[in-house]
PDB file of N, CA and C in Angstrom:
ATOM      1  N   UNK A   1      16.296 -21.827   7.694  1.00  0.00           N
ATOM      2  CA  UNK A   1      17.447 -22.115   8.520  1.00  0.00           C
ATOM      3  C   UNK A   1      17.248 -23.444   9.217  1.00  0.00           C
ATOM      4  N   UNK A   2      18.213 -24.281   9.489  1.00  0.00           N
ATOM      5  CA  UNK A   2      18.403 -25.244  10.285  1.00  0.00           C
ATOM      6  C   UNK A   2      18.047 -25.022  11.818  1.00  0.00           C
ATOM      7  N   UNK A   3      17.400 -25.990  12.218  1.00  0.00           N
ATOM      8  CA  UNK A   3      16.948 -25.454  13.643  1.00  0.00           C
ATOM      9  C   UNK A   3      18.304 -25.638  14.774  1.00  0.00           C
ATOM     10  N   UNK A   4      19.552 -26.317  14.127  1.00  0.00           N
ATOM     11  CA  UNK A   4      20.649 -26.352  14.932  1.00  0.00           C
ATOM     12  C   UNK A   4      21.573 -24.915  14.717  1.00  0.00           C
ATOM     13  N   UNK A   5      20.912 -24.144  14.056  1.00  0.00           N
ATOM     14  CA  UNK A   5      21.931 -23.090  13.693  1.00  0.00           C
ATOM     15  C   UNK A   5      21.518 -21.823  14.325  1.00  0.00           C
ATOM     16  N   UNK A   6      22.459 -21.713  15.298  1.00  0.00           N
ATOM     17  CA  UNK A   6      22.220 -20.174  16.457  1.00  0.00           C
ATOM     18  C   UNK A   6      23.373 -19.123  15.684  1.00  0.00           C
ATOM     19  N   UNK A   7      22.269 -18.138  15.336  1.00  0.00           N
ATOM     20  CA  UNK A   7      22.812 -16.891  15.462  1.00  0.00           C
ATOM     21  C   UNK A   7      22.386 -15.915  16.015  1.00  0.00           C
ATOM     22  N   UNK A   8      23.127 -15.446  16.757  1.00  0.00           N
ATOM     23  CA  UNK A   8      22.664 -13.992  18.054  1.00  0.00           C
ATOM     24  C   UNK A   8      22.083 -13.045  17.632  1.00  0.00           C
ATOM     25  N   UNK A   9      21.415 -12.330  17.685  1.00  0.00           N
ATOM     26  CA  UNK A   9      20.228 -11.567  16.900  1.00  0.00           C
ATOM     27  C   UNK A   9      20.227 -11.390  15.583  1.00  0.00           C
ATOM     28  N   UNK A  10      19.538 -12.623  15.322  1.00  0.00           N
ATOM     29  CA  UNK A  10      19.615 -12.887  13.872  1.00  0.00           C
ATOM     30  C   UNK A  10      19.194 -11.643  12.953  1.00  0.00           C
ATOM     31  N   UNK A  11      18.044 -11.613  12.986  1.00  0.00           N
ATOM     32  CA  UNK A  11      16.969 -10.468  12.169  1.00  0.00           C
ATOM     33  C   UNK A  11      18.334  -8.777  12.112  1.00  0.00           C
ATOM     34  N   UNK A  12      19.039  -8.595  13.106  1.00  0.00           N
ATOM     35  CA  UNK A  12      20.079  -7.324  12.774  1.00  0.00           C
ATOM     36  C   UNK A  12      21.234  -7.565  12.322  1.00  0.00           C
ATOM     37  N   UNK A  13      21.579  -9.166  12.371  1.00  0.00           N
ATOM     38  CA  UNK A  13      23.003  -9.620  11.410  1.00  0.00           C
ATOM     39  C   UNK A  13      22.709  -9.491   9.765  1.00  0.00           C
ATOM     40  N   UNK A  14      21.063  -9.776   9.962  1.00  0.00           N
ATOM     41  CA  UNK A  14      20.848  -9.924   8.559  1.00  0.00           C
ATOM     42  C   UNK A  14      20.385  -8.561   7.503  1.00  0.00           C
ATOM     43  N   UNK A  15      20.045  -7.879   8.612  1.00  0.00           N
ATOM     44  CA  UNK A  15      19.703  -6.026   7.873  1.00  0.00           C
ATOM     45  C   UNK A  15      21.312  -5.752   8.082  1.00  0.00           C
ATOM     46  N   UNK A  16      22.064  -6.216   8.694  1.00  0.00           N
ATOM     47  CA  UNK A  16      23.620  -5.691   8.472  1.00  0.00           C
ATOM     48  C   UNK A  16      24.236  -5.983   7.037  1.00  0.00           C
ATOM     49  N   UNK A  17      24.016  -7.495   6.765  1.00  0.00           N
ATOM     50  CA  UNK A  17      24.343  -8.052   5.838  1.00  0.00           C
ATOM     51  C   UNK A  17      23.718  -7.468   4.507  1.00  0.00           C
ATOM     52  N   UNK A  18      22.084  -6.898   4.634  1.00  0.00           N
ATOM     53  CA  UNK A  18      21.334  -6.504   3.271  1.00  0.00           C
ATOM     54  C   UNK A  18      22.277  -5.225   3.354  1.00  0.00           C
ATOM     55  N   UNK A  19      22.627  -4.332   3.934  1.00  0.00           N
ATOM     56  CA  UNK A  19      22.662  -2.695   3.768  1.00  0.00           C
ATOM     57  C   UNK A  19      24.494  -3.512   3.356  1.00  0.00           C
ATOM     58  N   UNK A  20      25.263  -3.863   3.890  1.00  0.00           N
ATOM     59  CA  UNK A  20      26.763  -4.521   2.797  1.00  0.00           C
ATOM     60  C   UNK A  20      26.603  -4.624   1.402  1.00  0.00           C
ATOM     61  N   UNK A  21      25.376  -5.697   1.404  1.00  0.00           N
ATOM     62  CA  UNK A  21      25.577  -6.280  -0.230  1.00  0.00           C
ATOM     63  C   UNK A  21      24.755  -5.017  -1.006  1.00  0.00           C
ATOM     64  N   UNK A  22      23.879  -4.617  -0.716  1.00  0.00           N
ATOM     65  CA  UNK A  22      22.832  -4.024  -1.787  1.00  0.00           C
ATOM     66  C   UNK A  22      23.543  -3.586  -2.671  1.00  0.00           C
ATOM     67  N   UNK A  23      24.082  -2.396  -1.636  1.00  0.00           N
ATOM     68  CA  UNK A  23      25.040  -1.180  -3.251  1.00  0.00           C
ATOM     69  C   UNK A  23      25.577  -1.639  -4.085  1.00  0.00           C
ATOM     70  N   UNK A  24      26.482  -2.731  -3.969  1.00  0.00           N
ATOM     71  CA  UNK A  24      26.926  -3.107  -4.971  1.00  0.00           C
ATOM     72  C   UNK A  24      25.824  -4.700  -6.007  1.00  0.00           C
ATOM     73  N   UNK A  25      24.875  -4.938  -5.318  1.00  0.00           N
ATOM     74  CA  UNK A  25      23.822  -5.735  -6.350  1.00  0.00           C
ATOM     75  C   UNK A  25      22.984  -4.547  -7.320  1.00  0.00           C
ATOM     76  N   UNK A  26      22.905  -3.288  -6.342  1.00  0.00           N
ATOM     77  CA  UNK A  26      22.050  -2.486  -7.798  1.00  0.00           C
ATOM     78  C   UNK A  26      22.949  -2.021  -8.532  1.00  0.00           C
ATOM     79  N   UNK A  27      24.276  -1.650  -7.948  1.00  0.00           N
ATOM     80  CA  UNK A  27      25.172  -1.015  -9.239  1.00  0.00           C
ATOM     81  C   UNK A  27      25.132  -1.891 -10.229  1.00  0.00           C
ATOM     82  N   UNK A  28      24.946  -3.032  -9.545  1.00  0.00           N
ATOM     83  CA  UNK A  28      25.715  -4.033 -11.046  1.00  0.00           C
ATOM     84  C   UNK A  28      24.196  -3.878 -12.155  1.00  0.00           C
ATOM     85  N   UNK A  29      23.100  -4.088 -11.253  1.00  0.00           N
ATOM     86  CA  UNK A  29      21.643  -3.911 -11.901  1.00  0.00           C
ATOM     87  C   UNK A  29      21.076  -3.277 -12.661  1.00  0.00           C
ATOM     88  N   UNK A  30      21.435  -1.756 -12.123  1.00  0.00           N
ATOM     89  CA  UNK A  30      20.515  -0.623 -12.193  1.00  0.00           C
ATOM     90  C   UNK A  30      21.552   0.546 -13.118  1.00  0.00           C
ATOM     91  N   UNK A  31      23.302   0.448 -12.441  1.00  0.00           N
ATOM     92  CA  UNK A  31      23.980   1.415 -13.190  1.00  0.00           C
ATOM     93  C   UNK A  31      24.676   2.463 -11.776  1.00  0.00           C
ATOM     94  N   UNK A  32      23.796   2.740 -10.654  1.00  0.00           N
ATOM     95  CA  UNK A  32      24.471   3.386 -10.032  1.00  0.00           C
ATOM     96  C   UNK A  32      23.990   2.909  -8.265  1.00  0.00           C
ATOM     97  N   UNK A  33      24.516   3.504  -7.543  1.00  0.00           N
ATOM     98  CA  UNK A  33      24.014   2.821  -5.865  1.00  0.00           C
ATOM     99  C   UNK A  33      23.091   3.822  -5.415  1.00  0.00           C
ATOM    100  N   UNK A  34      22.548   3.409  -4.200  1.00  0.00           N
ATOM    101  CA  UNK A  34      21.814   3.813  -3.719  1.00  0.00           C
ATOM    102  C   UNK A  34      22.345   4.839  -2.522  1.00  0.00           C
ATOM    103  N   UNK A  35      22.392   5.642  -1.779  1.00  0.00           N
ATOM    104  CA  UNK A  35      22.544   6.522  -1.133  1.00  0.00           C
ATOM    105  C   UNK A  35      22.007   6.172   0.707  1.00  0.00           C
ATOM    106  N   UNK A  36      20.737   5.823   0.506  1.00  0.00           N
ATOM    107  CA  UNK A  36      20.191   4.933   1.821  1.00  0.00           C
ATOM    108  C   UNK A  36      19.130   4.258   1.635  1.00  0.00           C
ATOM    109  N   UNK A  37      18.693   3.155   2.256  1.00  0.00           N
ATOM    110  CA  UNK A  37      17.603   2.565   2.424  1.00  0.00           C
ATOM    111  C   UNK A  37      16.665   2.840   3.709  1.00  0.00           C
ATOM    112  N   UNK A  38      15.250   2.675   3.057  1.00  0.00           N
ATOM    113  CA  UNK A  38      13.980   3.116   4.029  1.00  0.00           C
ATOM    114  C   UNK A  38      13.593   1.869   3.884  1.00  0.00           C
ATOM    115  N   UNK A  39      13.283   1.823   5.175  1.00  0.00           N
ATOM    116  CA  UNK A  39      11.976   0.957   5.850  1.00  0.00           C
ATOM    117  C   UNK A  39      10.845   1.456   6.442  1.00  0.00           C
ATOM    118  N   UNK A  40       9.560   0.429   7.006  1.00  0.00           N
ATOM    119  CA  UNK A  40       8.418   1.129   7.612  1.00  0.00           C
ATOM    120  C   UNK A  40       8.319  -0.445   8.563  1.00  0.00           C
ATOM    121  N   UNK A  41       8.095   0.002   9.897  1.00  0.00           N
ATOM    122  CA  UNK A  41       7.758  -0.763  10.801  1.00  0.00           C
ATOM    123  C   UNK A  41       5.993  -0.306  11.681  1.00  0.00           C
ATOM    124  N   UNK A  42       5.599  -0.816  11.570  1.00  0.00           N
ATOM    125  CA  UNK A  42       4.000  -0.789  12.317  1.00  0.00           C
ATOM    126  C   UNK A  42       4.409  -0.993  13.913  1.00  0.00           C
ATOM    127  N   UNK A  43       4.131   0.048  14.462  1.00  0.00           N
ATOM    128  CA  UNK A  43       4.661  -0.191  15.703  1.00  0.00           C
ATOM    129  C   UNK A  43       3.443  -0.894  16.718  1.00  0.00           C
ATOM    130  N   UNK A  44       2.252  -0.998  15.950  1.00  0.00           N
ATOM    131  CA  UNK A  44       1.241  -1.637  16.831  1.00  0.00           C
ATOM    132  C   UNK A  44       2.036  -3.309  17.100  1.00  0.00           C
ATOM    133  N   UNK A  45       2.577  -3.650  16.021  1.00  0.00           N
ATOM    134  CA  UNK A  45       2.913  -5.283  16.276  1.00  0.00           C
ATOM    135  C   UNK A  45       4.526  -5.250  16.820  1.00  0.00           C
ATOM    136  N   UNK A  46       5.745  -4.344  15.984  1.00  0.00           N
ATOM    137  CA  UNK A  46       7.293  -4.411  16.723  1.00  0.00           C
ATOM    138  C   UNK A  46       7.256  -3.271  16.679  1.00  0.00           C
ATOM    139  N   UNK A  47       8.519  -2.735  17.652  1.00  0.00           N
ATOM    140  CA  UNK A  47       9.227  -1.779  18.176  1.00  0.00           C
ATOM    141  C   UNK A  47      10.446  -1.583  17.436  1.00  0.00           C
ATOM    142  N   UNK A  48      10.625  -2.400  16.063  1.00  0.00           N
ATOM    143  CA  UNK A  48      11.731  -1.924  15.729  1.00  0.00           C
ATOM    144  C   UNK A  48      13.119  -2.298  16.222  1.00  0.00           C
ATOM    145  N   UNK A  49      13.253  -2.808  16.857  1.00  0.00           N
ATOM    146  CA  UNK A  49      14.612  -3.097  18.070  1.00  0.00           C
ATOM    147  C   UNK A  49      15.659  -4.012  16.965  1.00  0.00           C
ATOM    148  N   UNK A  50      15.401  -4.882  15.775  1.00  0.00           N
ATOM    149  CA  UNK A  50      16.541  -4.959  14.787  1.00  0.00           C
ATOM    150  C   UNK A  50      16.706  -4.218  14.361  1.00  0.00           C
ATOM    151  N   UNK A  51      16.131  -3.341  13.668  1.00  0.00           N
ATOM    152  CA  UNK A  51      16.393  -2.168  12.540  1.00  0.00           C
ATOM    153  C   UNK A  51      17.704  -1.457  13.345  1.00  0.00           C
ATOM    154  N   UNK A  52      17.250  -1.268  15.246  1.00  0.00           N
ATOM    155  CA  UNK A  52      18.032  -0.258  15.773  1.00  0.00           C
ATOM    156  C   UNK A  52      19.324  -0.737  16.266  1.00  0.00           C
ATOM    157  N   UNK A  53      19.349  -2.345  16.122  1.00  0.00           N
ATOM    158  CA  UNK A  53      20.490  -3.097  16.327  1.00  0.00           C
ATOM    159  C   UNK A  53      21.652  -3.158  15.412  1.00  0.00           C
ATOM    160  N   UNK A  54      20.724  -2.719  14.133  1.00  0.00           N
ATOM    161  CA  UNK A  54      21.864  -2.933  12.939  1.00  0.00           C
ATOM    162  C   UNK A  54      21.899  -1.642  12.543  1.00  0.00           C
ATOM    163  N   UNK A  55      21.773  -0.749  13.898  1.00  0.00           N
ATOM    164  CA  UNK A  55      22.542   0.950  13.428  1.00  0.00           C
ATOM    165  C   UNK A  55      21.270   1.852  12.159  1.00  0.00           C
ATOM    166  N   UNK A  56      20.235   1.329  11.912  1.00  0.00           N
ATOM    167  CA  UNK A  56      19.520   2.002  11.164  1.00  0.00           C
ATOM    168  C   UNK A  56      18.971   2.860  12.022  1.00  0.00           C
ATOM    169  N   UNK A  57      18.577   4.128  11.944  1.00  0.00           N
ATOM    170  CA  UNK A  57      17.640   5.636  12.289  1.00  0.00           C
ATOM    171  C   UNK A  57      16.560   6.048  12.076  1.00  0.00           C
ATOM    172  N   UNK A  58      15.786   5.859  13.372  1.00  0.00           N
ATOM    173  CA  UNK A  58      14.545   6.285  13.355  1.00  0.00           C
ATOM    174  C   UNK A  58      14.116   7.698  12.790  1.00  0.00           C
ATOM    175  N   UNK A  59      13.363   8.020  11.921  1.00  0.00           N
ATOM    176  CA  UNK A  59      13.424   9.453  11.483  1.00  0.00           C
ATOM    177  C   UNK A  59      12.253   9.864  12.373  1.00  0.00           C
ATOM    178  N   UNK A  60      11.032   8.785  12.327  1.00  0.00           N
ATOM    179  CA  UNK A  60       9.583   9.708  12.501  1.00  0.00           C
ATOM    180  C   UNK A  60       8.674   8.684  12.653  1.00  0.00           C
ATOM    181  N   UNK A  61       7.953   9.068  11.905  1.00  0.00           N
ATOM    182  CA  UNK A  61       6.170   8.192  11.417  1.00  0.00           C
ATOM    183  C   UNK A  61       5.900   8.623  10.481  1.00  0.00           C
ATOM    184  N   UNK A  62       4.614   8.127   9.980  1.00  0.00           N
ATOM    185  CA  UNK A  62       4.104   8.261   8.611  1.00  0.00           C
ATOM    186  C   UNK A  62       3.420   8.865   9.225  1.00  0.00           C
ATOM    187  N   UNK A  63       2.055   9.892   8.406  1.00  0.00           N
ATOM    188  CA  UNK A  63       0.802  10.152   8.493  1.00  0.00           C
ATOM    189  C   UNK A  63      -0.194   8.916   8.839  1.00  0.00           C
ATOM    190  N   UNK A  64       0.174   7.904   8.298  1.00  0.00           N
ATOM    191  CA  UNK A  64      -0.913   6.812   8.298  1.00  0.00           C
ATOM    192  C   UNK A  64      -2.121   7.244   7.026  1.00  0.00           C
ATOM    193  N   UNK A  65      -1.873   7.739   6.904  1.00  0.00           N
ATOM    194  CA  UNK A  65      -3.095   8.192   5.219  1.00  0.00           C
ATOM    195  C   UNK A  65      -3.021   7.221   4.304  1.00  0.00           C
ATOM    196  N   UNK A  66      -1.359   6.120   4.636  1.00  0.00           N
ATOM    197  CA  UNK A  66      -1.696   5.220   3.169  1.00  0.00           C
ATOM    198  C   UNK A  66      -1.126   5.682   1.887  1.00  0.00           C
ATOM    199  N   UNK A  67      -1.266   4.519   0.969  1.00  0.00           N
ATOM    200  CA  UNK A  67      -0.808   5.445  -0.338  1.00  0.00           C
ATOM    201  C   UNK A  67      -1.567   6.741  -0.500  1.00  0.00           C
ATOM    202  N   UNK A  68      -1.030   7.938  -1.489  1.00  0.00           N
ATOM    203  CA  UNK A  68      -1.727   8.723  -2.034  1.00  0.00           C
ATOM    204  C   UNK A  68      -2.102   8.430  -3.266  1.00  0.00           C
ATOM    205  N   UNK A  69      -2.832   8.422  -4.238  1.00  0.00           N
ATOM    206  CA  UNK A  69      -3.087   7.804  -5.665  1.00  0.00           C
ATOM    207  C   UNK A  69      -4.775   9.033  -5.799  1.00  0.00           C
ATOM    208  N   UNK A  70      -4.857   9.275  -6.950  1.00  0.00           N
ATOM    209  CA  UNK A  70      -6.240  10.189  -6.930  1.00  0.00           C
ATOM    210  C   UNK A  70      -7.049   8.787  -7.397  1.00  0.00           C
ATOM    211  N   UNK A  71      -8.155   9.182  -6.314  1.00  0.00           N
ATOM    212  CA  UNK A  71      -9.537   8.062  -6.631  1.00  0.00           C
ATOM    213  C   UNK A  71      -9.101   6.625  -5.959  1.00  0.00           C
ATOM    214  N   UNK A  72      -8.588   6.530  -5.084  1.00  0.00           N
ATOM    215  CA  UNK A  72      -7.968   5.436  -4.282  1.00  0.00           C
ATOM    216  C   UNK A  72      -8.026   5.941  -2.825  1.00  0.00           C
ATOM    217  N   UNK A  73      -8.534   5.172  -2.107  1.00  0.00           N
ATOM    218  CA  UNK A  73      -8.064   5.253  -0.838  1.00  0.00           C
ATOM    219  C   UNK A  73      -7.905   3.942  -0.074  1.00  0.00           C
ATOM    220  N   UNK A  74      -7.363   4.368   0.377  1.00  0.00           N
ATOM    221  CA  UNK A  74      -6.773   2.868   1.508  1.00  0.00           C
ATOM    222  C   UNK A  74      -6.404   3.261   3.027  1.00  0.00           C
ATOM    223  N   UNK A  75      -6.902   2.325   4.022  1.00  0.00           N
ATOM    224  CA  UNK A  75      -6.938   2.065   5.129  1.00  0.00           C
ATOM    225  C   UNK A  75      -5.746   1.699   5.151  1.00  0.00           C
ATOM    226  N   UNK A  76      -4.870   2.581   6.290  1.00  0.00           N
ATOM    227  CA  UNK A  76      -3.613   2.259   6.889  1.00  0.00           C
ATOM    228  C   UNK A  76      -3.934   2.778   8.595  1.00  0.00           C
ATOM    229  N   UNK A  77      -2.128   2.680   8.968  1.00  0.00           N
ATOM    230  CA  UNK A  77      -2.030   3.202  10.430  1.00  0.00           C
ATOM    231  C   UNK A  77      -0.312   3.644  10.601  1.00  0.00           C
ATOM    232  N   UNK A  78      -0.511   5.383  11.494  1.00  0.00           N
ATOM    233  CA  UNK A  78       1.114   5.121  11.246  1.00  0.00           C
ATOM    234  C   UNK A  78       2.124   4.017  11.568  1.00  0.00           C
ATOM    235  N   UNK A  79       3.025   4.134  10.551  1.00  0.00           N
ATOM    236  CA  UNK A  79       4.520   3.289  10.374  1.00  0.00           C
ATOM    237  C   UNK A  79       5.452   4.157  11.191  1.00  0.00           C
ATOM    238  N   UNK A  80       6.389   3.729  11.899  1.00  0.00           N
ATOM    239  CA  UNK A  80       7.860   3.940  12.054  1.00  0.00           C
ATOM    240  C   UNK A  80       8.486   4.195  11.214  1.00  0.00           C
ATOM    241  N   UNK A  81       9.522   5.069  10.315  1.00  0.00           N
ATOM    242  CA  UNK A  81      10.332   5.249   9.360  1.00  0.00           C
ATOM    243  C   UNK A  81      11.626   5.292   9.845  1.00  0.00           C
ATOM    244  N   UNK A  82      12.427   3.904   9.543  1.00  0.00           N
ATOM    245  CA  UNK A  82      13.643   3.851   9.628  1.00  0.00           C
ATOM    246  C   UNK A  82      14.765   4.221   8.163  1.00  0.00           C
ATOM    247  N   UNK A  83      15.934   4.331   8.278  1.00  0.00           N
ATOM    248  CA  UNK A  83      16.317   4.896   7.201  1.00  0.00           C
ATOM    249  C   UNK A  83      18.281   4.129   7.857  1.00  0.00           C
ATOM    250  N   UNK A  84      18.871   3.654   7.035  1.00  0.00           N
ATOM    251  CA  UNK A  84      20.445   3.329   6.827  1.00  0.00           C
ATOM    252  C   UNK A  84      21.184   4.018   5.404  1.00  0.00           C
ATOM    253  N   UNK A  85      22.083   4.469   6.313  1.00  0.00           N
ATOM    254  CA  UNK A  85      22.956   5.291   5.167  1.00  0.00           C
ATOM    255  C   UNK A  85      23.310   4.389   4.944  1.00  0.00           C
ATOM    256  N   UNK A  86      24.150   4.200   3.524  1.00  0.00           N
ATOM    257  CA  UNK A  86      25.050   3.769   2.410  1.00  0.00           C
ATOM    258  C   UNK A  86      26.112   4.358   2.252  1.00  0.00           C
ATOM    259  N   UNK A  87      26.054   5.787   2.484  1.00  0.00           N
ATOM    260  CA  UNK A  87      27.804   6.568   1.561  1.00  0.00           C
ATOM    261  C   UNK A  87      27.963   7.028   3.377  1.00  0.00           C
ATOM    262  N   UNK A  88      29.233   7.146   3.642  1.00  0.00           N
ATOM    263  CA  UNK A  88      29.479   8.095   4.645  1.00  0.00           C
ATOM    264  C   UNK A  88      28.577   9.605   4.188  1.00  0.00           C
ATOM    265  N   UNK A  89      28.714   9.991   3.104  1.00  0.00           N
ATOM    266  CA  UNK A  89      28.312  11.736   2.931  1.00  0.00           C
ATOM    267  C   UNK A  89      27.231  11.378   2.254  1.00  0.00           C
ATOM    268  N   UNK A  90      26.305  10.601   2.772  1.00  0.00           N
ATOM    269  CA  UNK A  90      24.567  10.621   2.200  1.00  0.00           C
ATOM    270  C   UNK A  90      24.138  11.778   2.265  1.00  0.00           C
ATOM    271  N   UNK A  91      23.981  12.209   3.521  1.00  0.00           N
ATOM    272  CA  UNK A  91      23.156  13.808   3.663  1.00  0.00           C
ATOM    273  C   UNK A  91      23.643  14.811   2.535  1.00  0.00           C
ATOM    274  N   UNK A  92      25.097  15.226   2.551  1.00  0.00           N
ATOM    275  CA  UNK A  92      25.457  16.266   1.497  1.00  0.00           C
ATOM    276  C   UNK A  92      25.041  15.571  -0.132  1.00  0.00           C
ATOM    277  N   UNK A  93      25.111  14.310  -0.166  1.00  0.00           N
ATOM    278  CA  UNK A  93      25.245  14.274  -1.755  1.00  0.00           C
ATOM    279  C   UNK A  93      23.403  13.968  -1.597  1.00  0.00           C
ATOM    280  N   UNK A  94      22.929  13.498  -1.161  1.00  0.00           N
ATOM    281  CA  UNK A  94      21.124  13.718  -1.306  1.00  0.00           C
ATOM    282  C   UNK A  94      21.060  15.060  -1.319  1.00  0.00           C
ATOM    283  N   UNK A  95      21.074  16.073  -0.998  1.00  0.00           N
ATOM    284  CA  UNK A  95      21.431  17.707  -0.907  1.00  0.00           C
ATOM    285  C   UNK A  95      21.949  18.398  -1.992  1.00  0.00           C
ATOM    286  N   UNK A  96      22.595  17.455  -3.047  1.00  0.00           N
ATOM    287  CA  UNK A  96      23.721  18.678  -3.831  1.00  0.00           C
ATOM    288  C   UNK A  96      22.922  18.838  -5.355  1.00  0.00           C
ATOM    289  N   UNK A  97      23.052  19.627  -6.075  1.00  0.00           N
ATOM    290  CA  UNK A  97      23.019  20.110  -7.304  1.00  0.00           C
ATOM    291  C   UNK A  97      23.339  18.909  -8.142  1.00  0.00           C
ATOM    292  N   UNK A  98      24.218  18.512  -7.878  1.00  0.00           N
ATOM    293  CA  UNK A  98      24.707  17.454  -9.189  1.00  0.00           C
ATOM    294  C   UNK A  98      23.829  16.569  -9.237  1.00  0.00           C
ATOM    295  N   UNK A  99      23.426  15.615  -8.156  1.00  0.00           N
ATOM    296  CA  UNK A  99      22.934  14.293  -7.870  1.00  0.00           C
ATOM    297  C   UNK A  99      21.373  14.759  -8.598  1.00  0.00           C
ATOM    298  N   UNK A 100      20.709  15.595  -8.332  1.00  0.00           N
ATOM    299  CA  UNK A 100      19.416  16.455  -9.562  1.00  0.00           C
ATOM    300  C   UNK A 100      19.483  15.982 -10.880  1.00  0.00           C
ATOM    301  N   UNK A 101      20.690  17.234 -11.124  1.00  0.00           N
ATOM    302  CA  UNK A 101      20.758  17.208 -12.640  1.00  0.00           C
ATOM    303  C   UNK A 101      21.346  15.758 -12.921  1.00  0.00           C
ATOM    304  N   UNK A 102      22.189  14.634 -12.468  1.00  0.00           N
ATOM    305  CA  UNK A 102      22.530  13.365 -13.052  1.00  0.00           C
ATOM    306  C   UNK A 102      21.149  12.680 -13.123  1.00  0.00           C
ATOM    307  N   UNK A 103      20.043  12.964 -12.324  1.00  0.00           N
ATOM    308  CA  UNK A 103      19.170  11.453 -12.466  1.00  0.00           C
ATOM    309  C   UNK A 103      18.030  12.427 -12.758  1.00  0.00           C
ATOM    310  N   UNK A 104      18.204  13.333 -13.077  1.00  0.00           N
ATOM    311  CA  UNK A 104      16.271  14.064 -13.786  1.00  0.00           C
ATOM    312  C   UNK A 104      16.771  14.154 -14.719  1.00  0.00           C
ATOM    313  N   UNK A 105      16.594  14.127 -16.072  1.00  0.00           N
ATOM    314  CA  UNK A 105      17.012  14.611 -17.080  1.00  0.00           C
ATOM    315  C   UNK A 105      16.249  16.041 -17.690  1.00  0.00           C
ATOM    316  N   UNK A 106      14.915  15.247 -17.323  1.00  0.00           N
ATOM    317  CA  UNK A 106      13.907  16.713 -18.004  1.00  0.00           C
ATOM    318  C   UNK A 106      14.097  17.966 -17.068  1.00  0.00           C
ATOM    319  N   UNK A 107      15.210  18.097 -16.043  1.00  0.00           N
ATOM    320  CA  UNK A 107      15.453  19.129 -15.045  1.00  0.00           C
ATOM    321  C   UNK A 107      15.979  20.206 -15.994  1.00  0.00           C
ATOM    322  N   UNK A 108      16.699  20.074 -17.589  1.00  0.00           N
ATOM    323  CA  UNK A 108      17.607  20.600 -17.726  1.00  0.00           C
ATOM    324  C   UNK A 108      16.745  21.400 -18.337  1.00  0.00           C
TER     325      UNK A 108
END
């Protein structure tokens, strides 16, 4: 960015702007949208305060355990888990029967 160019909390105009465009960059990508996006914030360094500016929801924390992988371990610390809906009816259609059987196939 230009150092003459003010925008008012930048960092939550711009998670406003990613959670607008996405759905329709993976449909065009991938075939279908996404439902919501997750993030992870380390709260030892931020508090999160864009994520909560641009309406995203704190769910929790991690364990801090790190990836799981067998024969791997890795040094972490809990994350913050933020989460932005996409559909008005995220919760019911993450929830339903159909949304299963459309994207597992070997479910059937």
């Amino acid at each position: 960015m230009f150092p003459w160019v003010r925008i008012e909390h930048l960092a939550s105009h711009v998670l406003g702007q990613l959670a607008r465009q996405l759905a329709d960059d993976w449909q065009a990508c991938w075939g279908y949208r996404p439902l919501l996006l997750e993030s992870f914030v380390d709260p030892a360094h931020y508090r999160g305060t864009c994520y909560r500016g641009a309406g995203w929801q704190l769910l929790g924390h991690t364990s801090g355990r790190g990836l799981a992988r067998p024969g791997k371990h890795y040094h972490s610390s809990a994350k913050l888990i933020f989460v932005k809906a996409l559909q008005a009816q995220c919760r019911r259609l993450l929830c339903c029967d159909q949304l299963q059987e459309r994207h597992e196939p070997w479910a059937k």
